[in-house]
Protein backbone atom coordinates (compact mmCIF):
# COMPACT_ATOMS: atom_id res chain seq x y z
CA UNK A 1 114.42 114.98 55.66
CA UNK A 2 115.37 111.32 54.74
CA UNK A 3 113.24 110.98 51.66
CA UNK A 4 113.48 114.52 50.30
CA UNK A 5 116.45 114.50 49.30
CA UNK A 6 116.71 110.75 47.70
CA UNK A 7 113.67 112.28 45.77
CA UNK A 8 116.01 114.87 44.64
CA UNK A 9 118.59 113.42 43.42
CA UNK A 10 116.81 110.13 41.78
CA UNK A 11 113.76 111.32 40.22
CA UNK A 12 113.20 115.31 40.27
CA UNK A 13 115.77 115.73 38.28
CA UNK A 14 114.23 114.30 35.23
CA UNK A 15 111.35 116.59 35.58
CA UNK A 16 114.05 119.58 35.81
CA UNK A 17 114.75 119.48 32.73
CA UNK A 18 111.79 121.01 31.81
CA UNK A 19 111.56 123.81 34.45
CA UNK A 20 112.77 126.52 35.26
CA UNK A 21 113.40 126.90 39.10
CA UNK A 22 112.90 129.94 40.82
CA UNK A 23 113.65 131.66 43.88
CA UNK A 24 117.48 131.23 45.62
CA UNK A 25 119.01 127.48 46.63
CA UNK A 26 120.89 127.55 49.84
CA UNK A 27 124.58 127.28 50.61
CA UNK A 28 126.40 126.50 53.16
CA UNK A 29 130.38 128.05 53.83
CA UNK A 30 133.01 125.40 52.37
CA UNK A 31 135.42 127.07 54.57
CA UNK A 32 134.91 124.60 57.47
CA UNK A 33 135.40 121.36 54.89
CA UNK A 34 138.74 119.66 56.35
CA UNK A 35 141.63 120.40 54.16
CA UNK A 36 142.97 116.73 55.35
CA UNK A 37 140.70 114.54 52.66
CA UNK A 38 140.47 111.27 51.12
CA UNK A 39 142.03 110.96 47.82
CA UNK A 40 138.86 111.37 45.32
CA UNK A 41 139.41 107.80 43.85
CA UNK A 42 136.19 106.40 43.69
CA UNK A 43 134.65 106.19 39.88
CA UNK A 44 131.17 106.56 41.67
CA UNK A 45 129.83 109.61 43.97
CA UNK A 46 129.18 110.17 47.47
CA UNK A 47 125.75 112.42 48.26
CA UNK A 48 126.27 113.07 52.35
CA UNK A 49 122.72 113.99 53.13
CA UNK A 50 121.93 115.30 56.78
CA UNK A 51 117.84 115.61 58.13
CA UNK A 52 117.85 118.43 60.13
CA UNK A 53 115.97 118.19 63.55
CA UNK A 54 115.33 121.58 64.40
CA UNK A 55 112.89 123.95 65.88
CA UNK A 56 114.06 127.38 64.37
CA UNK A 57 112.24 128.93 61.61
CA UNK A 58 109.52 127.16 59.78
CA UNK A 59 110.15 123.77 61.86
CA UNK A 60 108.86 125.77 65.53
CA UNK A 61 105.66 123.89 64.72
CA UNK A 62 106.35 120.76 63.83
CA UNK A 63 107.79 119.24 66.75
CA UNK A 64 111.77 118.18 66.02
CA UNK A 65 114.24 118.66 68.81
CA UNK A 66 114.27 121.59 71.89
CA UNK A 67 116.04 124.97 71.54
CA UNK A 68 117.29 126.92 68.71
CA UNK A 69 120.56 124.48 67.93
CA UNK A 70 120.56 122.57 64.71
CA UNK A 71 120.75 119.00 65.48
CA UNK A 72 120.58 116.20 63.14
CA UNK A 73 118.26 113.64 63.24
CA UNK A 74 118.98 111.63 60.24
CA UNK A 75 121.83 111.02 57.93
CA UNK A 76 122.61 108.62 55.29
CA UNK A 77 125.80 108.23 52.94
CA UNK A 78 124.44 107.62 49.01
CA UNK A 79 126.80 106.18 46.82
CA UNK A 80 125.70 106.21 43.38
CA UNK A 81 127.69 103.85 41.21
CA UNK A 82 129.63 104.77 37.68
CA UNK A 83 126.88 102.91 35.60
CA UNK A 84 124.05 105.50 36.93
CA UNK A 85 122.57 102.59 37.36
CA UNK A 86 122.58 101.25 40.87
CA UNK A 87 122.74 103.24 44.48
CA UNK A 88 122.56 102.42 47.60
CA UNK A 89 122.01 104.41 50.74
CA UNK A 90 123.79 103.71 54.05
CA UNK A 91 122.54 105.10 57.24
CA UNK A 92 124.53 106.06 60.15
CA UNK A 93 122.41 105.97 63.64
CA UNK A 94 122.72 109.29 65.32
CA UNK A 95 123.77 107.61 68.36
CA UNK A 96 126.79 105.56 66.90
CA UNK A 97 130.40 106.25 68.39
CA UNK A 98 132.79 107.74 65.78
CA UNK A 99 135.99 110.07 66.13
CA UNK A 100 135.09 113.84 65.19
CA UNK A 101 137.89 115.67 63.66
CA UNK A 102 138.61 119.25 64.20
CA UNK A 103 136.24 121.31 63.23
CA UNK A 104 135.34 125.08 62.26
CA UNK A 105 133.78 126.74 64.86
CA UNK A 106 131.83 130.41 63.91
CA UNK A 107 134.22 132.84 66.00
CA UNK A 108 136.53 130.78 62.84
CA UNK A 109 138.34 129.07 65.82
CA UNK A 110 138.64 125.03 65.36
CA UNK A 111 137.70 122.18 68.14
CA UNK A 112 140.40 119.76 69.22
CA UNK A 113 139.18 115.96 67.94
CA UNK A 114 136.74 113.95 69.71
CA UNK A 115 136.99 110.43 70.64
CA UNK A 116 134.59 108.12 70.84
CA UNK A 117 131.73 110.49 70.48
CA UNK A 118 128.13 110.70 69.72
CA UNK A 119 128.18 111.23 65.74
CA UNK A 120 124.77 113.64 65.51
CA UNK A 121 126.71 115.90 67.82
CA UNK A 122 129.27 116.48 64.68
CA UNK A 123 126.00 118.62 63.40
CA UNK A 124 126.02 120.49 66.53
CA UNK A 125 129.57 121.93 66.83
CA UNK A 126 129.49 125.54 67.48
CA UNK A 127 125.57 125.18 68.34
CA UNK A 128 124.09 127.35 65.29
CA UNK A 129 120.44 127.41 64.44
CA UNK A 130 121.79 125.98 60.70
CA UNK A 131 123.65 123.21 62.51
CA UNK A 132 127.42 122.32 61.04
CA UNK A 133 127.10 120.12 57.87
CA UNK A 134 130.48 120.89 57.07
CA UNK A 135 131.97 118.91 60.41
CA UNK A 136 129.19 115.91 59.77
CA UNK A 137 131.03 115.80 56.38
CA UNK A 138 134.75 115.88 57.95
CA UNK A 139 133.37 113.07 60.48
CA UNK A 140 131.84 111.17 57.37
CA UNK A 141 134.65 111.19 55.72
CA UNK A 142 137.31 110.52 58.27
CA UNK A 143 135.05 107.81 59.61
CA UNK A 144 134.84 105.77 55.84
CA UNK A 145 137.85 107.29 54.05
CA UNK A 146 135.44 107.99 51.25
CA UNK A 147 135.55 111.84 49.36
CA UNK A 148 132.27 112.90 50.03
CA UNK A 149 130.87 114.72 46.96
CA UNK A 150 128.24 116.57 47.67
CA UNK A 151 125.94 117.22 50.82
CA UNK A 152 122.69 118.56 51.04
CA UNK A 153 120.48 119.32 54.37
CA UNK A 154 117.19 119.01 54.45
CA UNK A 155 114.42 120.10 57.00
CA UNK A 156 111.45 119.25 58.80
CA UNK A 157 109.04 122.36 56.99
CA UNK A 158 110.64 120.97 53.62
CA UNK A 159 109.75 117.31 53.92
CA UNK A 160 106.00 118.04 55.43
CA UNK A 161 105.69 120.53 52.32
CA UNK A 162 107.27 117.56 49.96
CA UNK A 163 104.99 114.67 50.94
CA UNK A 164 101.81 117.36 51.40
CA UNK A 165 102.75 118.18 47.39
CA UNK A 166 102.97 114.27 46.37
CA UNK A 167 99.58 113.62 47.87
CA UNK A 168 100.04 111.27 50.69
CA UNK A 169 102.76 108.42 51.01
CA UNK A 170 101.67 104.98 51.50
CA UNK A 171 102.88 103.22 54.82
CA UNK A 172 102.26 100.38 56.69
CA UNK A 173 101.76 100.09 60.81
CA UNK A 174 101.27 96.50 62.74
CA UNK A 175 99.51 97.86 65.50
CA UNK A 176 97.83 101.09 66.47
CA UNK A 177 99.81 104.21 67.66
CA UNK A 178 98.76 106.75 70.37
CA UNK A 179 99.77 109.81 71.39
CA UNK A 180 102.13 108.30 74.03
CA UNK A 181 103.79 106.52 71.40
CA UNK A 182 104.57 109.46 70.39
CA UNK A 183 105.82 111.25 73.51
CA UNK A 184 106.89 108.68 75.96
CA UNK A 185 106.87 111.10 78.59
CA UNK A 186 102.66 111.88 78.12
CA UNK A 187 101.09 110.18 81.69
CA UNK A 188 98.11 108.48 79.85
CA UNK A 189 98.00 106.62 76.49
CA UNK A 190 95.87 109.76 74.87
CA UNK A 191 94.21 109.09 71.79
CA UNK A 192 94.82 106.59 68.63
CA UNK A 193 97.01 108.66 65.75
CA UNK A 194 97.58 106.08 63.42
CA UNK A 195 95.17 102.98 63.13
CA UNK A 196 97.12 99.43 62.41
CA UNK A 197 97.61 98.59 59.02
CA UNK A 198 97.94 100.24 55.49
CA UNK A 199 97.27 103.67 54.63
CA UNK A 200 98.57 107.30 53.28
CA UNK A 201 100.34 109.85 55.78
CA UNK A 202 101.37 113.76 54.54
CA UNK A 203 102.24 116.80 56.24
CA UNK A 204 102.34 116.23 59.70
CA UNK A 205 101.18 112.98 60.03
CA UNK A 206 104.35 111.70 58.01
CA UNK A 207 106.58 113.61 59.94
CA UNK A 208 105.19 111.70 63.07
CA UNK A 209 105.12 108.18 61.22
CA UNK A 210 108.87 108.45 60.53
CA UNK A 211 110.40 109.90 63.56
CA UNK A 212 107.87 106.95 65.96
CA UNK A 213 110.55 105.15 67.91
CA UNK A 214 108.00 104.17 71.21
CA UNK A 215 105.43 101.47 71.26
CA UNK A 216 106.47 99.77 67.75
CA UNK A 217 108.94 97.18 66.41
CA UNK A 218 111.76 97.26 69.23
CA UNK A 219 111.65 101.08 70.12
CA UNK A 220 115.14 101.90 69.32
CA UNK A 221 116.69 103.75 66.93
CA UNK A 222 117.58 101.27 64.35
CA UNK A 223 113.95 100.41 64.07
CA UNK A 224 113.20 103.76 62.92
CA UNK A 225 116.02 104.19 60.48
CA UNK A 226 114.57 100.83 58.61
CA UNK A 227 110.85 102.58 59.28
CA UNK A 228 112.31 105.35 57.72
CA UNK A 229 114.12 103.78 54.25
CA UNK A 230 111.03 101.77 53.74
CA UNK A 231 109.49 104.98 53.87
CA UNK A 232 111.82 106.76 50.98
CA UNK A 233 111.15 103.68 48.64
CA UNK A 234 107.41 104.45 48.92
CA UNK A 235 107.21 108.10 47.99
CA UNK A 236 109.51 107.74 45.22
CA UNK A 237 107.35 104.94 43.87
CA UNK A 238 104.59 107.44 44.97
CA UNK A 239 106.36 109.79 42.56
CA UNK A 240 106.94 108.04 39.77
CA UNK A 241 103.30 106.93 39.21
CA UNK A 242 101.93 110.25 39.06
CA UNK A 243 104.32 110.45 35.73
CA UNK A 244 107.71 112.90 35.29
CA UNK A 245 105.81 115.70 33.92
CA UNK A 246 105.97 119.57 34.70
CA UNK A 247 102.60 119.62 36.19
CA UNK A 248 103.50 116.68 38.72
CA UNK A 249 107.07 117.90 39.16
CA UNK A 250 107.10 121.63 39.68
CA UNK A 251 105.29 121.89 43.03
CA UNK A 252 107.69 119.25 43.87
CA UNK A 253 110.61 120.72 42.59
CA UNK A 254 109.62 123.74 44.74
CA UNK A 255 109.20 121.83 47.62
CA UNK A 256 112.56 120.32 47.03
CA UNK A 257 114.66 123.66 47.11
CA UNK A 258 112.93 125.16 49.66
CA UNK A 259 113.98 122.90 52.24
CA UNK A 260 117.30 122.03 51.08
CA UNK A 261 121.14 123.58 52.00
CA UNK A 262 123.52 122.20 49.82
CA UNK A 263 127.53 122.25 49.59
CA UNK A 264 128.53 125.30 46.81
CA UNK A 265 129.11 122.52 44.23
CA UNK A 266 125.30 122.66 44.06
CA UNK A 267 124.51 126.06 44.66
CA UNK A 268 122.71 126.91 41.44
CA UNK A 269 119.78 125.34 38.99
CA UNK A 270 122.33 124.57 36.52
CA UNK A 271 124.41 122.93 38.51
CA UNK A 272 121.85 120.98 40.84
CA UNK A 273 119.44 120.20 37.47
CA UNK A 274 122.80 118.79 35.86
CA UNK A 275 123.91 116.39 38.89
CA UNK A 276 120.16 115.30 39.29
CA UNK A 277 120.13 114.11 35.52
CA UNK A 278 123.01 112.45 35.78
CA UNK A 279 121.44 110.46 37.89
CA UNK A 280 117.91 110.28 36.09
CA UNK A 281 118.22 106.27 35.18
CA UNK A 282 118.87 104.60 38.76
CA UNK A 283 116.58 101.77 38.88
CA UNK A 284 114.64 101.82 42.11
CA UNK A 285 115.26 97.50 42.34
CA UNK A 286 119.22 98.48 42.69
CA UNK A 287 118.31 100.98 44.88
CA UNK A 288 119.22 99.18 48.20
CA UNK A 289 119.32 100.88 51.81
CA UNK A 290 121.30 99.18 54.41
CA UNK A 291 122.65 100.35 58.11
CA UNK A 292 126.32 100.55 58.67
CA UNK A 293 127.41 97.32 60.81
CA UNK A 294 126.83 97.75 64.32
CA UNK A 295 125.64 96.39 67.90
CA UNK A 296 125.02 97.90 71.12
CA UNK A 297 127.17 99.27 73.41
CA UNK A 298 125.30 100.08 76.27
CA UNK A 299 123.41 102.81 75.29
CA UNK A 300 125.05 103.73 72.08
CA UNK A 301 125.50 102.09 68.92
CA UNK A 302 129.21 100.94 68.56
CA UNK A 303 130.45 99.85 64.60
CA UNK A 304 131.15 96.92 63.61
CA UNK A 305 134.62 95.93 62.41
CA UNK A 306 136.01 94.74 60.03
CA UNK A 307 132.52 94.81 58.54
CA UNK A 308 132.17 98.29 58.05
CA UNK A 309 136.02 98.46 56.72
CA UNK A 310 134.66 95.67 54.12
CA UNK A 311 131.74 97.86 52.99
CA UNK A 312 133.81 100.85 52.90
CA UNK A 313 136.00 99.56 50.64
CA UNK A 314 133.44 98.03 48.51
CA UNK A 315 131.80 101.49 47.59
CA UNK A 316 135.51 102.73 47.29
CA UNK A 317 135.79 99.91 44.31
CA UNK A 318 132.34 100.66 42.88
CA UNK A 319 131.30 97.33 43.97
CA UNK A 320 127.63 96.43 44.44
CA UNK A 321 126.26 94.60 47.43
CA UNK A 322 126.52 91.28 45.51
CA UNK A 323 129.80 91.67 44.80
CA UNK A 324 129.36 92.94 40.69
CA UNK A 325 131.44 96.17 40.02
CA UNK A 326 129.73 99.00 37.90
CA UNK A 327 129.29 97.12 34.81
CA UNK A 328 127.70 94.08 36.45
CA UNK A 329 130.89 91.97 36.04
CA UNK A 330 132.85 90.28 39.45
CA UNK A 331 136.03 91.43 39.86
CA UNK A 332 138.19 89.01 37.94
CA UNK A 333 135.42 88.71 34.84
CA UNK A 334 133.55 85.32 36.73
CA UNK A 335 129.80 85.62 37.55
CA UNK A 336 128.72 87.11 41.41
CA UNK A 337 128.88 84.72 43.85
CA UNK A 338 125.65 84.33 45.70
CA UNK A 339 125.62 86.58 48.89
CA UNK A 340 128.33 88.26 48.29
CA UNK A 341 130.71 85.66 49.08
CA UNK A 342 134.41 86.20 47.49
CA UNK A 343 136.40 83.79 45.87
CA UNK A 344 139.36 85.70 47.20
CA UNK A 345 141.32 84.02 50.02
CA UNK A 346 140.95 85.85 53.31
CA UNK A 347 143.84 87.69 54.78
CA UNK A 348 146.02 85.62 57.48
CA UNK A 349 145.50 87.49 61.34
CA UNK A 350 149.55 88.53 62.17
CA UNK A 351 149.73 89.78 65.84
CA UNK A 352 153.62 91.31 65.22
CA UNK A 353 154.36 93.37 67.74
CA UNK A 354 151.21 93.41 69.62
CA UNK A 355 151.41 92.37 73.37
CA UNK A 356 148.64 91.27 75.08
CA UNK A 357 147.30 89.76 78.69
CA UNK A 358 145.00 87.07 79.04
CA UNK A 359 142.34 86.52 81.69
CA UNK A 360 139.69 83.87 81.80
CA UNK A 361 136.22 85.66 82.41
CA UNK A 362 134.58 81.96 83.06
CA UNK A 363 134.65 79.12 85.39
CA UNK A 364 135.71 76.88 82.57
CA UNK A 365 139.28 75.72 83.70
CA UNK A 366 142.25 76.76 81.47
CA UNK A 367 141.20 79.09 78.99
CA UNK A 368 142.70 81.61 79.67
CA UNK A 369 145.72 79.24 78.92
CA UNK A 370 144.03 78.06 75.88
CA UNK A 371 143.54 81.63 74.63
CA UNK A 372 146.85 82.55 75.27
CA UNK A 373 148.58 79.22 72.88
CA UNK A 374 145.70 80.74 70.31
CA UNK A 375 147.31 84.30 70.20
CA UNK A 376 151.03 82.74 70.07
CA UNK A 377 150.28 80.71 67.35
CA UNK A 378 149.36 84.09 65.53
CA UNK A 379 152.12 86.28 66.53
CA UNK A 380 151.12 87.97 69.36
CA UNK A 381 153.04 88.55 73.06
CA UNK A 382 151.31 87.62 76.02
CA UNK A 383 152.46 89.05 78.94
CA UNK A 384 150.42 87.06 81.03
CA UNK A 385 147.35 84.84 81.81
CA UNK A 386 145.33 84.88 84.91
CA UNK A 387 141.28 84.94 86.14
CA UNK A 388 139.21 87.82 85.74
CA UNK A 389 137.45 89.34 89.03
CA UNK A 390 133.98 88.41 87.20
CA UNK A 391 133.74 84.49 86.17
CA UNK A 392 129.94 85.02 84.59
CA UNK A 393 131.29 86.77 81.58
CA UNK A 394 129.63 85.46 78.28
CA UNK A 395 131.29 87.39 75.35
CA UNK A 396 135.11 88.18 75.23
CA UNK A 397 135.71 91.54 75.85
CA UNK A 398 138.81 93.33 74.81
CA UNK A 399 139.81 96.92 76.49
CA UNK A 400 142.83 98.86 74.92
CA UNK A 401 144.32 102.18 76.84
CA UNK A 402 145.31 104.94 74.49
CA UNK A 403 146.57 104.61 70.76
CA UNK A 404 145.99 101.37 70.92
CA UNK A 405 142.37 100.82 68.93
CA UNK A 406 143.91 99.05 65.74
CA UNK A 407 145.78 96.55 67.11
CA UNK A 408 142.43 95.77 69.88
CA UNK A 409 140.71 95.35 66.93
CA UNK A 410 142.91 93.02 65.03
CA UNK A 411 143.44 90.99 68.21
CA UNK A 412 139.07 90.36 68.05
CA UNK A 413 139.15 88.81 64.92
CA UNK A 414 140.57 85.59 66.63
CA UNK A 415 137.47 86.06 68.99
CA UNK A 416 134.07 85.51 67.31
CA UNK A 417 131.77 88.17 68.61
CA UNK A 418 134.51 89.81 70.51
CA UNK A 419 133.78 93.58 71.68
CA UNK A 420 136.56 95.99 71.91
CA UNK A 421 136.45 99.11 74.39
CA UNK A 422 138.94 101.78 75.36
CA UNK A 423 139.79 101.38 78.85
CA UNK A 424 142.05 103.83 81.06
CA UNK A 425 144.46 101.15 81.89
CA UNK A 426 147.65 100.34 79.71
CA UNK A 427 148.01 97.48 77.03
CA UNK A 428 145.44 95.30 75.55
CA UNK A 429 143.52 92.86 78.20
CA UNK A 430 141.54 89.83 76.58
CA UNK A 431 139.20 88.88 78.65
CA UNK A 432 137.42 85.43 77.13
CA UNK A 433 133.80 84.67 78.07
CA UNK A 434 131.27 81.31 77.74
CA UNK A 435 130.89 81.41 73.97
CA UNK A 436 135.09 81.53 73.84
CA UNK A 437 134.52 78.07 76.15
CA UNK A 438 131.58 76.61 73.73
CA UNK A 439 133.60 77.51 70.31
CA UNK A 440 137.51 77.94 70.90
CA UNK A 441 138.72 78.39 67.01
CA UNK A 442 139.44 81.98 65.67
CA UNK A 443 137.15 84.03 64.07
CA UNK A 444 137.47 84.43 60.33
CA UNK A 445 139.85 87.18 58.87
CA UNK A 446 139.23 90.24 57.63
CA UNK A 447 137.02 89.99 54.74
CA UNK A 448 138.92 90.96 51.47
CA UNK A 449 137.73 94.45 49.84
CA UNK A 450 135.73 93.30 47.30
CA UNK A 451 133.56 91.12 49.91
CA UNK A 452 130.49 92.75 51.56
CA UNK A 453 129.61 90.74 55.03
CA UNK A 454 126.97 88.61 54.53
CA UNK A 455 125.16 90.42 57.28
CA UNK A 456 125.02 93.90 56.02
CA UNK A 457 123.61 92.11 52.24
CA UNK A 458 121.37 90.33 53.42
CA UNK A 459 119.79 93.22 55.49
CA UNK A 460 119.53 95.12 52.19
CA UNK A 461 116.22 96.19 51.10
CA UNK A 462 115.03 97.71 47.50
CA UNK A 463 113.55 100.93 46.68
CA UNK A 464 110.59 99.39 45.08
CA UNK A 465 110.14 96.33 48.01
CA UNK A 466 105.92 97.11 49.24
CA UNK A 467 106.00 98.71 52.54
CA UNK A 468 103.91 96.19 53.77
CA UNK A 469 105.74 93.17 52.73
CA UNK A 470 107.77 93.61 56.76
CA UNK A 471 105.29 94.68 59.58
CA UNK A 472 108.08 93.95 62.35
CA UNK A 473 109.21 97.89 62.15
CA UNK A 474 106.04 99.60 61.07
């Protein structure tokens, strides 16, 4: 699942070069990959890997989701940078709302584009036991406008097998799990399966540690995803104390091609041993996971822009999360700046040919009026001003009809905290709230390309951090 196949591609490679791997790797058709692609003009690569949450097979037993569909569970984006020197993984929640392309169904026919839709169900198009990692890759790709090099699948019966064959995986808990924890649904508590506190999980029992999302840290899904890149830094540190030998490496080599499907770039032990050695000297310190930017929307997780636009085109530029490019320079030959902060100047918000209505959400008199002399002063059109139906509003809400996303979204950045949302109704509607009232200056621009927000750095965490150094998500 999550940590097999960072395993794979960071460390068992080294030990591949003295084995010889047996038995067949698994491919999946290219024939679904979208022929409508970003240009491949990053000097880095893009590893697309996909945790499959399945039943079928060898998973029936190990609990994953209901029915014989492939559904995925997990999926991060790895970029690893030109100096084979730094990575860094970003996850993408299963629930977040993203645009799926067309897709290849397995009659050969092709789904119409999906709006606003769950991103896991990309996996599920055409509701195959193998799942679709082809249409995860189109929606990947569309969604960053990054070339995605390579993706790989991984399974439930291959990860048990994995952290069975490295002996155990430390992990940390802050408070004892029971069986209802597990299964939310269960009527009484049942008994304890993990005890609070440090302590080594295989097999089963790490299966269950990572995919815990009751009764610890805030329950939801992005609590697990930071469960579960805590958890990959600990089994490749696991790993890589046993030594890179062929006696440590082989079962785990085994382990790592049993459970994978891979794109047919890597569909033989040449090829996979030589794209795993390439990436043989990534330093587990610049090694950093991180969560595309999002929030809540209701209950799915909506991204964040422009932060996610920023990151985006930070990885397009080879740029670390503190700003260096490949070879440790800032852009421009000057030192990082701490954070990530960019010396650039930020780009001016221009509302050209965007028209928009105003309506005060409040009980604060005149800001809708005072919202309205904001967006003028910018460019914009506004047709109107006026007072919501609902005066107890406390963020400004934004709702666009059709077509009409990009221009919702560069009328927020004058909001601070503004949330956009399609709406059936025509035009843009701003609709300002109580933190419009307490703080009525616009929002900072767009942050330039080689700037990663603050936020998504400073939520960064290293390969090698100890698992036990942050109890607050298990």
């Amino acid at each position: 699942m999550f940590g097999l196949s960072f395993l794979v591609l960071l460390v068992a490679g080294v030990g591949w070069g003295y084995l010889k791997l047996t038995g067949s790797i698994d491919t999946f058709s290219a024939d679904g990959v979208s022929g409508d692609r970003p240009p491949d003009t990053s000097e880095g690569q893009n590893v697309l890997v996909i945790g499959s949450d399945s039943r079928s097979g060898a998973n029936s037993g190990l609990g994953g989701g209901t029915g014989d569909v492939g559904r995925s569970d997990t999926a991060f984006l790895l970029h690893v940078y030109a100096d084979h020197k730094h990575a860094v993984a970003v996850s993408i929640p299963r629930d977040t709302l993203v645009d799926i392309p067309a897709c290849k169904k397995p009659d050969g026919g092709w789904t119409a584009p999906q709006h606003n839709a769950i991103f896991n169900g990309a996996f599920s198009v055409g509701e195959t036991a193998e799942g679709n990692p082809a249409c995860t890759q189109n929606t990947v790709e569309h969604l960053t406008g990054l070339r995605v090099d390579h993706t790989i699948v991984v399974d439930f019966a291959g990860f048990s097998a994995l952290t069975s064959a490295v002996g155990g995986v430390p992990v940390c808990l802050p408070q004892d799990i029971y069986q209802r924890d597990l299964n939310p649904k269960r009527a009484t508590q049942g008994s304890l399966v993990f005890g609070k506190g440090p302590q080594s999980v295989s097999g089963q029992r790490a299966l269950d540690y990572v995919r815990i999302r009751h009764g610890i840290g805030d329950g939801s899904d992005i609590g697990r995803i930071k469960r579960q890149q805590a958890f990959v830094g600990s089994l490749v540190k696991k790993v890589k104390s046993r030594g890179l030998n062929p006696t440590t490496l082989l079962p785990l080599a085994n382990a790592a091609t049993d459970a994978m499907t891979v794109d047919p770039g890597l569909g033989s032990a040449d090829r996979l041993l030589s794209f795993a050695m390439s990436m043989k000297n990534v330093d587990l310190h610049n090694t950093k996971f991180v969560t595309i930017p999002w929030r809540y929307q209701g209950a799915r997780v909506a991204i964040v822009e422009p932060d996610a636009d920023a990151l985006w085109a930070s990885l397009k530029a080879d740029r670390t999360l503190d700003g260096q490019n490949a070879a440790g320079k800032k852009a421009g030959g000057g030192p990082a700046a701490s954070g990530g902060a960019s010396s650039s100047p930020t780009a001016p918000v221009s509302g050209a040919g965007i028209d928009v209505a105003v309506y005060n959400g409040t009980t604060v008199t005149g800001l809708a009026a005072q919202a309205a002399e904001l967006l003028r002063s910018h460019g914009f059109t506004v047709t109107g001003t006026a007072t919501a139906n609902a005066q107890d509003r406390t963020g400004t809400l934004i709702t666009y009809g059709p077509g009409l996303q990009n221009k919702a979204e560069t009328t927020a950045r004058l909001f601070p905290g503004a949330r956009t949302t399609e709406s059936a109704d025509a035009g843009i509607q701003v609709i300002v709230g109580s933190v419009y009232a307490a703080n009525p200056s616009a929002a900072p621009a767009t942050p330039t390309p080689d700037t990663v927000p603050s936020a998504v750095a400073d939520d960064a965490r290293s390969a090698d951090d100890d698992p036990c150094s942050d109890l607050s998500y298990g």
